[in-house]
Protein backbone atom coordinates (compact mmCIF):
# COMPACT_ATOMS: atom_id res chain seq x y z
CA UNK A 1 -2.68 -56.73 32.48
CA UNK A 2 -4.47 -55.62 35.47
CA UNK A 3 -6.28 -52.59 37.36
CA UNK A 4 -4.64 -51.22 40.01
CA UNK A 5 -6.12 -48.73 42.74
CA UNK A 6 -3.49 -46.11 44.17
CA UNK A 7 -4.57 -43.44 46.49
CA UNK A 8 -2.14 -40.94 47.46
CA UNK A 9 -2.00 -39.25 51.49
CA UNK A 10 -3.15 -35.89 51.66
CA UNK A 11 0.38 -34.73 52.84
CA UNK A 12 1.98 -36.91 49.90
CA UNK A 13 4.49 -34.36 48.03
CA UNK A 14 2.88 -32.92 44.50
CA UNK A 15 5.66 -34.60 42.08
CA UNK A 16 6.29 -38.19 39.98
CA UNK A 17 6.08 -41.10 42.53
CA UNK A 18 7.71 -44.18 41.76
CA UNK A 19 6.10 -47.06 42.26
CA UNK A 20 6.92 -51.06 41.65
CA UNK A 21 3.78 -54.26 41.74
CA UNK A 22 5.26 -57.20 43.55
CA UNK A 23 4.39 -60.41 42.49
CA UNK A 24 5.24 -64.17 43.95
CA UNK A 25 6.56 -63.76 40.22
CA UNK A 26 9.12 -61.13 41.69
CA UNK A 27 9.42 -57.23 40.88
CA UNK A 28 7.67 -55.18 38.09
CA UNK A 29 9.95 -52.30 36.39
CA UNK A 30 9.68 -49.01 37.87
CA UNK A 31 6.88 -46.91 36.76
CA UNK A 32 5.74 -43.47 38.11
CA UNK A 33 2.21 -41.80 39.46
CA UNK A 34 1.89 -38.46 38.81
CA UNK A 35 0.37 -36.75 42.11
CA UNK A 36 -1.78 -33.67 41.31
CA UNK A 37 -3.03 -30.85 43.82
CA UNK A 38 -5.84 -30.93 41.25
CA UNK A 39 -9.29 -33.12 40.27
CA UNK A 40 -8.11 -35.85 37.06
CA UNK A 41 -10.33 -35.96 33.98
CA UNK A 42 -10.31 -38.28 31.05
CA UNK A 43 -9.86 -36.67 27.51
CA UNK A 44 -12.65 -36.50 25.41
CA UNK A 45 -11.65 -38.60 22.26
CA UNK A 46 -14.15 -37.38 20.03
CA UNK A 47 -13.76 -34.04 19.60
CA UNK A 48 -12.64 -30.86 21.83
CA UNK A 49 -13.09 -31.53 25.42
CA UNK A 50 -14.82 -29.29 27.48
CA UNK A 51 -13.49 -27.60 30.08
CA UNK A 52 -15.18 -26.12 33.38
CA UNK A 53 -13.84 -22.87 34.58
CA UNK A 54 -12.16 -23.85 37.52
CA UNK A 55 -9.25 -23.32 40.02
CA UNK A 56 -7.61 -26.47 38.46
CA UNK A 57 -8.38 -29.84 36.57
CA UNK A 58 -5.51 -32.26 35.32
CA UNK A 59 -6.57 -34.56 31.80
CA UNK A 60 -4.94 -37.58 31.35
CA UNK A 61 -4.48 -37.94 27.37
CA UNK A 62 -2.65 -39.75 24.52
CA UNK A 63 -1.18 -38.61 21.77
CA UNK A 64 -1.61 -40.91 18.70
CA UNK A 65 0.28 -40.61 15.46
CA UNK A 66 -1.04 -37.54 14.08
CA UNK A 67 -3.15 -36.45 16.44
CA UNK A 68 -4.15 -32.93 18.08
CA UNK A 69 -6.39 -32.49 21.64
CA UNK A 70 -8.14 -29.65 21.71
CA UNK A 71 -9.41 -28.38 25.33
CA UNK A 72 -12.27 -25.57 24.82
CA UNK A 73 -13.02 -23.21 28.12
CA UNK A 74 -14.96 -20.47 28.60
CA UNK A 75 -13.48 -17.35 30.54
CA UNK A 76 -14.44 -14.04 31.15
CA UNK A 77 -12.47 -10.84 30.32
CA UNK A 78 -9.73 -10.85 32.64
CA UNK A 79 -10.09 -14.19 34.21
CA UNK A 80 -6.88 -16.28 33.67
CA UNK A 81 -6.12 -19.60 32.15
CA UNK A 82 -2.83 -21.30 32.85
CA UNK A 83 -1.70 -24.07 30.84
CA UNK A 84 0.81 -26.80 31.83
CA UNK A 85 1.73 -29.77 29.95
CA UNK A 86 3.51 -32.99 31.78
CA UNK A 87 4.68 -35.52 29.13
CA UNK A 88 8.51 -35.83 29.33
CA UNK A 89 8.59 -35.70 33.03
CA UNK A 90 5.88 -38.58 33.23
CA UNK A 91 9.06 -41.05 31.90
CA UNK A 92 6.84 -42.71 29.50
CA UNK A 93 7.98 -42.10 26.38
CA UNK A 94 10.19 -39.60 24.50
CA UNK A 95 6.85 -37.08 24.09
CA UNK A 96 8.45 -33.44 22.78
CA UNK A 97 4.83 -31.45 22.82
CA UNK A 98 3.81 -28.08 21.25
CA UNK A 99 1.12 -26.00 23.66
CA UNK A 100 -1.37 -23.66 21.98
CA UNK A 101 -3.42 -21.45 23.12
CA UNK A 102 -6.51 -19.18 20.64
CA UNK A 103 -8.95 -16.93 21.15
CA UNK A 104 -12.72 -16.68 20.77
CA UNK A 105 -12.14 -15.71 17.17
CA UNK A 106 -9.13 -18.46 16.22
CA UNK A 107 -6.70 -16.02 16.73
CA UNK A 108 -3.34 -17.64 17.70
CA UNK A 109 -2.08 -15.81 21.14
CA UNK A 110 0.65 -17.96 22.23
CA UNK A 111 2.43 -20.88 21.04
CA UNK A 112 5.25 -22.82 23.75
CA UNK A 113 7.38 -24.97 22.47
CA UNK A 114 10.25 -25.74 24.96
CA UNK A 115 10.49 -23.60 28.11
CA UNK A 116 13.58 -22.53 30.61
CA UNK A 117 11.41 -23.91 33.38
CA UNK A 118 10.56 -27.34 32.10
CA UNK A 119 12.44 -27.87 28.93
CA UNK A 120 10.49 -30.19 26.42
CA UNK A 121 7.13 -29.32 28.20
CA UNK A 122 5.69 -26.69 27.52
CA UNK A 123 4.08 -24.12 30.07
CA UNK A 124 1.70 -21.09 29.21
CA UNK A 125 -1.11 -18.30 31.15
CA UNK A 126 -2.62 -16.01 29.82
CA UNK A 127 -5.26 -12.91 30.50
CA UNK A 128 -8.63 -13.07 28.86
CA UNK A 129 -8.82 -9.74 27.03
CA UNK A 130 -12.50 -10.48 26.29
CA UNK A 131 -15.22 -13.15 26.96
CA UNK A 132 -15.86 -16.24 25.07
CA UNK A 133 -14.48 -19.39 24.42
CA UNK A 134 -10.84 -19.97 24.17
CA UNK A 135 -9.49 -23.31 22.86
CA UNK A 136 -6.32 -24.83 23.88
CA UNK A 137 -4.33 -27.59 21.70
CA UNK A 138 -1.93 -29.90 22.92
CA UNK A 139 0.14 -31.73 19.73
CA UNK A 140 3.75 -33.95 19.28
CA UNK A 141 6.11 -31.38 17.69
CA UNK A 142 6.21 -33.65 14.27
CA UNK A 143 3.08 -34.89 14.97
CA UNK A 144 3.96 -38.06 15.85
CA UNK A 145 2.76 -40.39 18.86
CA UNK A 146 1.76 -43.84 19.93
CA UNK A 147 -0.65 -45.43 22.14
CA UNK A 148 2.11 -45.22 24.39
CA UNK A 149 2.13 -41.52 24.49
CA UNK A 150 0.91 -39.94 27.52
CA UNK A 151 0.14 -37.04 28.94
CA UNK A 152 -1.01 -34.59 31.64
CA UNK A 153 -2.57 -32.10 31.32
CA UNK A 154 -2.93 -29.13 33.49
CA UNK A 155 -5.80 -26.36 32.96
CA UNK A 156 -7.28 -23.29 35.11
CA UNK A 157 -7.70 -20.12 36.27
CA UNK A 158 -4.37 -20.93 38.96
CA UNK A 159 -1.01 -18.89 39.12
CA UNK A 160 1.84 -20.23 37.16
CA UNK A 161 4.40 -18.82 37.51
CA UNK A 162 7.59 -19.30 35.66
CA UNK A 163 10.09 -17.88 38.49
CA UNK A 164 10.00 -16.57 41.94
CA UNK A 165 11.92 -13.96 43.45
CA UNK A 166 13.93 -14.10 45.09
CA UNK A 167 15.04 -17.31 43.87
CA UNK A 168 16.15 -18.01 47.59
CA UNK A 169 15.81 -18.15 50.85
CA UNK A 170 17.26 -18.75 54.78
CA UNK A 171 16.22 -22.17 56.93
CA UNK A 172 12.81 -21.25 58.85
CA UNK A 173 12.45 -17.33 57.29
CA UNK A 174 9.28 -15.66 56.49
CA UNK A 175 9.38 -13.96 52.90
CA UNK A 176 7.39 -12.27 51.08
CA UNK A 177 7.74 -14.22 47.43
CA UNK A 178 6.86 -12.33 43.88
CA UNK A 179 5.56 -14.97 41.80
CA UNK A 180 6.40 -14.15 38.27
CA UNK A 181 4.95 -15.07 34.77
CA UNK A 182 6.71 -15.28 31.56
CA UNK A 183 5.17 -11.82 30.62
CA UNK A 184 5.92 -10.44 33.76
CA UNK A 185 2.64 -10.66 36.18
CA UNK A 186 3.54 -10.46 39.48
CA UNK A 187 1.58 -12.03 42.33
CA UNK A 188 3.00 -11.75 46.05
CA UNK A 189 2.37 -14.85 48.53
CA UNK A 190 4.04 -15.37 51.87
CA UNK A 191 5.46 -18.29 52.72
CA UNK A 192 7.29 -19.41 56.18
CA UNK A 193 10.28 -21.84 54.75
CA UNK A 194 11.25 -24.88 56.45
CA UNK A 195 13.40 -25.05 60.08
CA UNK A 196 15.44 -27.71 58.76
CA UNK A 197 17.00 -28.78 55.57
CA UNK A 198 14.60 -31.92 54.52
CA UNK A 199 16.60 -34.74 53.28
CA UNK A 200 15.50 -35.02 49.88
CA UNK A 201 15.78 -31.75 48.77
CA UNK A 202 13.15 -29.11 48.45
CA UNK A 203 11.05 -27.22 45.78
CA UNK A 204 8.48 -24.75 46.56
CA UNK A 205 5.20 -24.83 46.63
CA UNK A 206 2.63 -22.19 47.05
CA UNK A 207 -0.13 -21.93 49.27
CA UNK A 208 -2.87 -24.21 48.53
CA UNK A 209 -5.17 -22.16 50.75
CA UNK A 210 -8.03 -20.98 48.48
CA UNK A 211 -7.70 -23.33 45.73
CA UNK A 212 -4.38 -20.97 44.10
CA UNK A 213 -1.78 -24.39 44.17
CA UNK A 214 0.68 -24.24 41.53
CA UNK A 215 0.34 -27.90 40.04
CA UNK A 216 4.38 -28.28 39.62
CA UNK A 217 6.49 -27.04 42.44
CA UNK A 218 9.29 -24.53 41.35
CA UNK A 219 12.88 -24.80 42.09
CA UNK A 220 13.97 -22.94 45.30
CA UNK A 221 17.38 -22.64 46.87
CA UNK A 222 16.97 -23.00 50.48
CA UNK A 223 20.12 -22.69 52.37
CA UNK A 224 21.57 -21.06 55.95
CA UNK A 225 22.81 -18.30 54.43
CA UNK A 226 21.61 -14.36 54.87
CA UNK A 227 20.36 -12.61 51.81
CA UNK A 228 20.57 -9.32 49.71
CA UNK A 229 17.85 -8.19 47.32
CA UNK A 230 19.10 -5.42 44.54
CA UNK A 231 18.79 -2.39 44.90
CA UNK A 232 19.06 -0.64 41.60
CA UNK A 233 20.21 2.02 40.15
CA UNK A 234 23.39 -0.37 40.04
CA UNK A 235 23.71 -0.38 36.64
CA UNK A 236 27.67 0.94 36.87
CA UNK A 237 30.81 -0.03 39.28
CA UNK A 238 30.40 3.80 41.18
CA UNK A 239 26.45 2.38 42.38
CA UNK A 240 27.71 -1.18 42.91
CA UNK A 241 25.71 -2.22 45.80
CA UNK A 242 27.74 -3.16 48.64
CA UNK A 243 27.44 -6.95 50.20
CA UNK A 244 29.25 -7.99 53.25
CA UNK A 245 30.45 -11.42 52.83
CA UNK A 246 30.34 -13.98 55.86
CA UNK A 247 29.24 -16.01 54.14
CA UNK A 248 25.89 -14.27 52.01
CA UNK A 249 23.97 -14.14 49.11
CA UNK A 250 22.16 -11.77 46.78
CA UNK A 251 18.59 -12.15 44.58
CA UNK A 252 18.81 -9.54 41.41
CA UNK A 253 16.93 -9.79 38.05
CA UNK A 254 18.51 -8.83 34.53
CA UNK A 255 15.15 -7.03 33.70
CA UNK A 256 15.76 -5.34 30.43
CA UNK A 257 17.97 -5.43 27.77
CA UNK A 258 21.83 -4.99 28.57
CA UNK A 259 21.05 -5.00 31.95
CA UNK A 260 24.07 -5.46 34.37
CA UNK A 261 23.69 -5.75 37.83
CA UNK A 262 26.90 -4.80 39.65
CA UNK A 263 27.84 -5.81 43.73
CA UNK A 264 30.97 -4.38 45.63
CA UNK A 265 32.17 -7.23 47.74
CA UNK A 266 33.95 -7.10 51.12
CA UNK A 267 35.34 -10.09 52.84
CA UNK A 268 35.62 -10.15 56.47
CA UNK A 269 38.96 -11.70 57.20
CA UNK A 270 37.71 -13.17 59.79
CA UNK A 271 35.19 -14.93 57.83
CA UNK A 272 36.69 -16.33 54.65
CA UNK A 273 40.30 -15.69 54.10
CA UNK A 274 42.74 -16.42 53.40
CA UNK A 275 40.51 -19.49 51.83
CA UNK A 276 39.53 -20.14 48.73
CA UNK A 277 36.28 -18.20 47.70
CA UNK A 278 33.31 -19.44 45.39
CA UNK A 279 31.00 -16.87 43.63
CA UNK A 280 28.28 -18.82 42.26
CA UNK A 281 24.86 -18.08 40.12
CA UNK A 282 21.70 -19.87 40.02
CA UNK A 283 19.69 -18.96 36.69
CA UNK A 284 19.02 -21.56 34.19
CA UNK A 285 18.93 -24.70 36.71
CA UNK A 286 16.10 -22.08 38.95
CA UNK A 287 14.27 -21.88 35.14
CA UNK A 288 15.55 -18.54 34.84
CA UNK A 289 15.52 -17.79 31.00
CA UNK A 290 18.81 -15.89 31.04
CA UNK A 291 22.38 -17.86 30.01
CA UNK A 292 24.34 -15.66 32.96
CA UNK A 293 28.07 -14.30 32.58
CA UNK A 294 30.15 -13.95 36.35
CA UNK A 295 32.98 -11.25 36.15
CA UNK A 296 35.08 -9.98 39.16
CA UNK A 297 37.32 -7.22 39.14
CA UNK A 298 39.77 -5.90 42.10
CA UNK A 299 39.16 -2.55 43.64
CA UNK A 300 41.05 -0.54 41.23
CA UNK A 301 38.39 -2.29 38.06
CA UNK A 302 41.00 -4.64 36.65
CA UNK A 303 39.13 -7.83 35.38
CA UNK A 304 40.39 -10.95 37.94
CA UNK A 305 38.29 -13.78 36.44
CA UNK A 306 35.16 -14.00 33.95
CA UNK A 307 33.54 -17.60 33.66
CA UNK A 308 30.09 -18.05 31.48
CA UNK A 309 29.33 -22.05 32.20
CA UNK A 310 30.63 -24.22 35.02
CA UNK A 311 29.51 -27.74 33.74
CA UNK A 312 25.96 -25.78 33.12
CA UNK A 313 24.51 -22.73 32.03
CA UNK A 314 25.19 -20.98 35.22
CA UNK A 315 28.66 -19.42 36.05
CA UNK A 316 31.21 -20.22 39.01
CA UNK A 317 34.29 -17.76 39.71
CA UNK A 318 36.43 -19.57 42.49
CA UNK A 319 39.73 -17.06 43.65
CA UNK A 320 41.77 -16.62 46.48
CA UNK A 321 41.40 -13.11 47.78
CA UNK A 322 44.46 -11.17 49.02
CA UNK A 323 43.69 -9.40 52.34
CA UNK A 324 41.67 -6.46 53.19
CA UNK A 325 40.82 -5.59 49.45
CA UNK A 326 37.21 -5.33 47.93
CA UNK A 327 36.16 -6.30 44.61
CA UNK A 328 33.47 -5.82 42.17
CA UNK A 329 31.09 -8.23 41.14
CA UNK A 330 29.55 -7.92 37.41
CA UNK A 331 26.30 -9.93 36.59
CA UNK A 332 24.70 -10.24 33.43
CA UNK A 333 22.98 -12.35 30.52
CA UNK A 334 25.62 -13.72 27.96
CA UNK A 335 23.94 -12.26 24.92
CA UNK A 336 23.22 -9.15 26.72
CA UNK A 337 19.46 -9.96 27.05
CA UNK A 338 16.88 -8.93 29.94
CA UNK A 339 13.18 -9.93 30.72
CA UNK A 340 11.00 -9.41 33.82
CA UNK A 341 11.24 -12.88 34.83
CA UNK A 342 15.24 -13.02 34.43
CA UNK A 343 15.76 -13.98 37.83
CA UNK A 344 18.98 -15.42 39.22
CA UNK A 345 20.76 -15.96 42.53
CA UNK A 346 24.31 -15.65 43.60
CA UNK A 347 26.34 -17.31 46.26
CA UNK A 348 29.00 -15.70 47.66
CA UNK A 349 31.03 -18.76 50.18
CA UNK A 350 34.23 -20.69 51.23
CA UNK A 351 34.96 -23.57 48.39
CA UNK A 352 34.82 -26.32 50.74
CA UNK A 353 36.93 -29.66 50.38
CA UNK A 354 33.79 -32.00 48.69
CA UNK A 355 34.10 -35.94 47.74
CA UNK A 356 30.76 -36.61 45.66
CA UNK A 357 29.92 -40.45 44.49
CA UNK A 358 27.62 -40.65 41.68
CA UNK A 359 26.11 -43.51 39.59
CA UNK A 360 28.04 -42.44 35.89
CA UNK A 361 25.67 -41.66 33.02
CA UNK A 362 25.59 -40.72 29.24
CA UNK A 363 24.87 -36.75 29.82
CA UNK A 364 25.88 -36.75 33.70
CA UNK A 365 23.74 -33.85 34.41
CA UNK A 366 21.59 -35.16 37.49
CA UNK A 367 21.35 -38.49 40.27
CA UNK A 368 17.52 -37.93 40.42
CA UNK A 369 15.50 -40.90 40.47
CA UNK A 370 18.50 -42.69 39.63
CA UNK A 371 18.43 -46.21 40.81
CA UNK A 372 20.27 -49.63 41.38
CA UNK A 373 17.89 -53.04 40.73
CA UNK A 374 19.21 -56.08 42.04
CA UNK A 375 17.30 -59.72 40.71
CA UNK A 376 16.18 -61.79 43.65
CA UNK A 377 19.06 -64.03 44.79
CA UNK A 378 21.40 -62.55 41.82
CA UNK A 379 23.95 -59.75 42.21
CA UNK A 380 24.58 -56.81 39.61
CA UNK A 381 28.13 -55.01 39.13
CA UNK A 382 27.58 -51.13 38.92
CA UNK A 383 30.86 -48.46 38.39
CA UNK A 384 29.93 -45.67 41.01
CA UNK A 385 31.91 -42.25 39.87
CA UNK A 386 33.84 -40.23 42.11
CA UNK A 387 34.33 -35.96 41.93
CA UNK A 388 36.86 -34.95 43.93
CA UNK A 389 36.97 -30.84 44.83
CA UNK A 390 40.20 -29.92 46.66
CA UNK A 391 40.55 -33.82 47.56
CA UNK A 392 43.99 -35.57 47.36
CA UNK A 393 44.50 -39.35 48.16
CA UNK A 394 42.47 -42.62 48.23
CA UNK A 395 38.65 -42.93 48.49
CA UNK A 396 37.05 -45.70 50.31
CA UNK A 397 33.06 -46.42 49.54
CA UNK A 398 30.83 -47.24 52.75
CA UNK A 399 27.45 -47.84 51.70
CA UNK A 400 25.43 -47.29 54.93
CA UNK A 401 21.69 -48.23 55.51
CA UNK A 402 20.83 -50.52 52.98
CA UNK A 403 17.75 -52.79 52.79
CA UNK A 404 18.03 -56.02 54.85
CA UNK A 405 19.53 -59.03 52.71
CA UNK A 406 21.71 -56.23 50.62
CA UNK A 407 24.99 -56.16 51.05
C-alpha cells in the first residue's frame, strides 16, 4: 500500500485519466483519476453530510453493503441543485446506483435510476420551490456494496444539462448552444468550437467563466459540415423543410408526443451522385432519450427505405439516388414519443469506402480506453478485428508510432 500525490494541470481535460505506478518491480494495472472542475470533499460517515451552497463540490464516497449517503443542503426558493453521480464510469467496480432527491418536508421529488445520458449513473436538477433543507441520497440499486465501492459525487447550484441543441456543430463556428434539462430548462451559452478536429475526439464543455462548469462534458458532434436547425410547422410532407445537400446536416427535436419532423432533400449532382448516399441520426449515443426511426420516400411519397437501429439505437438509411429527383425525409421516435430534451442530429453525406481495425470484444460497442499490455521482455498475441465498408480484397496491418523497444 502506499500514498500517492497526483496533481492535475489546469488545462488537463475534465474526464477519467488513466494512470499506471512504476516500480523497479515493473508496471502496476491501470487505474483511473477522476479530474473535477470542482473542490473534492470526503463523505461524512456518520450521518448526513453537510453540504455548502455552492457553484460545485465533488464527495468521494463508498458504498458498503447496505448502506445509504445522505447529502443535506440548504437552498433558497428558486436556487438550483444539480445532482450527478460517477460510479460506473470510475471503472472500479460494477456500482449500479439509485439518486434521490427530497424536500424540506421528506417529500420524494425525483428518483433517477438509469439515464439516456449516462446509463447506470444517475443524473438529476432540480428548482427549489421553497426554502429549507433538501436532502439528497445516493444508494446501490439492491443495496449492495463493498469497501471497494466508490463513488463521486457531484452537488450544486451548476447547470446540468442532459442535451444541447443543436447536438452539432461546424470546425471553428460560433453558436449559440441551448443547454437543456431533463424537464426542459433551457439555458443559452455561446461557445466558439475548435479550428481543427483534435485527435482524440471531442466533448463539450461549457464555459467555466463564473463558476457555471458542467462537471461531465456532453457529447458533441463536431464535424466540417454546414448545418440546418428546424423550422417547424413541419409536422407533414407539404411543410417538409427543404435541405440542400452538399454535403449538410440538420439539428431538430421530437418535442411532444407523435412528433415527426419531416425534411425535403435535394442532391446537387454535382455534389453526391451518382454515389452512394448515407442519411444518418445521432440520438441515443448524443444521450438523447428518444429510440429514433429514419424513413425516406421519393418525390411522389412512396416509402424507399425505413431502418430503426444500425448496430445502435440510432438509424442509418444508405441508397443510391437516381438523378435530379428529391425525396422526403421522415424523423421520429420509435414508440411515437416526444420530450423537450429529445434532441437528435442527422447527417446527410457520401458513404465513403472505410477499413476500421478494432481490438474485438464481448459487446463490441466502443475502442475507448481500450488497451494492449505487454510484460517487460515478454510478448502477448492479440486478434485485432477488421470492418470493411465498400472494401474488397486483402488488408495489410501497419502499426505506426509505437513506443521505443515495441515492435
Amino acid at each position: 500500500e502506499m500514498t500517492v500525490r497526483i496533481q492535475a494541470d489546469a488545462d488537463c481535460p475534465i474526464t477519467n485519466q488513466p494512470f499506471r505506478l512504476l516500480s523497479k518491480f515493473g508496471f502496476s494495472e491501470l487505474r483511473t483519476i477522476r479530474v473535477t472542475p470542482f473542490p473534492i470533499v470526503a463523505e461524512d460517515a456518520t450521518g448526513p453530510t453537510a453540504v455548502p451552497n455552492t457553484n460545485g463540490l465533488t464527495f468521494c464516497g463508498v458504498l458498503e453493503s447496505g448502506d445509504i449517503d445522505r447529502y443535506e443542503i440548504a437552498l433558497k426558493e428558486g436556487g438550483r441543485l444539480s445532482v450527478e453521480v460517477e460510479a460506473v464510469r470510475l471503472g472500479y467496480e460494477l456500482l449500479d446506483t439509485v439518486l434521490k432527491i427530497y424536500d424540506p418536508h421528506g417529500k420524494l421529488l425525483t428518483r433517477v435510476d438509469d439515464d439516456p445520458l449516462f446509463q447506470q449513473d444517475p443524473v438529476a436538477s432540480i428548482v427549489a420551490t421553497e426554502s429549507g433543507k433538501y436532502l439528497v441520497e445516493v444508494n446501490e440499486t439492491n443495496y449492495q456494496g463493498s469497501s471497494d465501492s466508490y463513488y463521486a459525487l457531484h452537488i450544486g447550484a451548476f447547470p446540468r444539462p442532459s442535451v444541447v441543441f443543436p447536438a452539432g456543430g461546424r470546425l471553428g463556428q460560433q453558436l449559440a448552444l441551448q443547454l437543456i434539462d431533463a424537464d426542459g430548462r433551457r439555458e443559452t451559452q455561446m461557445i466558439r468550437l475548435p479550428i481543427e478536429m483534435p485527435s482524440e475526439g471531442f466533448q463539450l464543455q461549457t464555459d467555466p467563466s463564473g463558476g457555471s462548469s458542467i462537471p461531465t462534458p456532453l457529447p458533441f458532434r463536431l464535424s466540417k459540415m454546414e448545418a440546418v436547425r428546424e423550422s417547424e410547422p413541419n409536422n407533414t410532407p407539404a411543410e417538409a423543410q427543404a435541405l440542400v445537400i452538399s454535403p449538410a446536416a440538420f439539428d431538430g427535436i421530437i418535442d411532444y408526443t407523435g412528433d415527426v419532423d419531416w425534411f425535403r432533400l435535394r442532391i446537387r449532382q454535382s455534389a453526391l451522385l451518382p454515389r452512394r448516399i448515407r442519411i444518418e441520426t445521432f440520438a441515443d449515443s448524443i444521450g438523447s432519450p428518444i429510440d429514433t426511426m429514419l424513413k425516406l420516400f421519393d418525390s411522389e411519397g412512396r416509402l424507399v427505405a425505413t431502418n430503426d437501429d444500425w448496430g445502435s439505437h440510432d438509424s442509418r438509411i444508405e441508397f443510391t439516388p437516381a438523378e435530379n429527383t428529391e425525396y422526403l425525409v421522415a424523423v421520429s421516435d420509435k414508440l411515437g414519443g416526444g420530450k423537450r430534451n429529445s434532441v437528435y442530429r442527422v447527417e446527410v453525406n457520401a458513404a465513403e469506402p472505410r477499413i476500421t481495425a478494432f481490438l474485438p470484444r464481448p459487446d463490441r460497442v466502443t475502442q475507448d480506453a481500450q488497451v494492449i499490455s505487454i510484460p517487460q521482455g515478454n510478448r502477448i498475441v492479440k486478434r485485432v478485428g477488421i470492418k470493411r465498408e465498400y472494401v474488397d480484397g486483402e488488408v495489410t496491418l501497419q502499426f505506426q508510432d509505437l513506443p521505443p523497444g515495441v515492435y
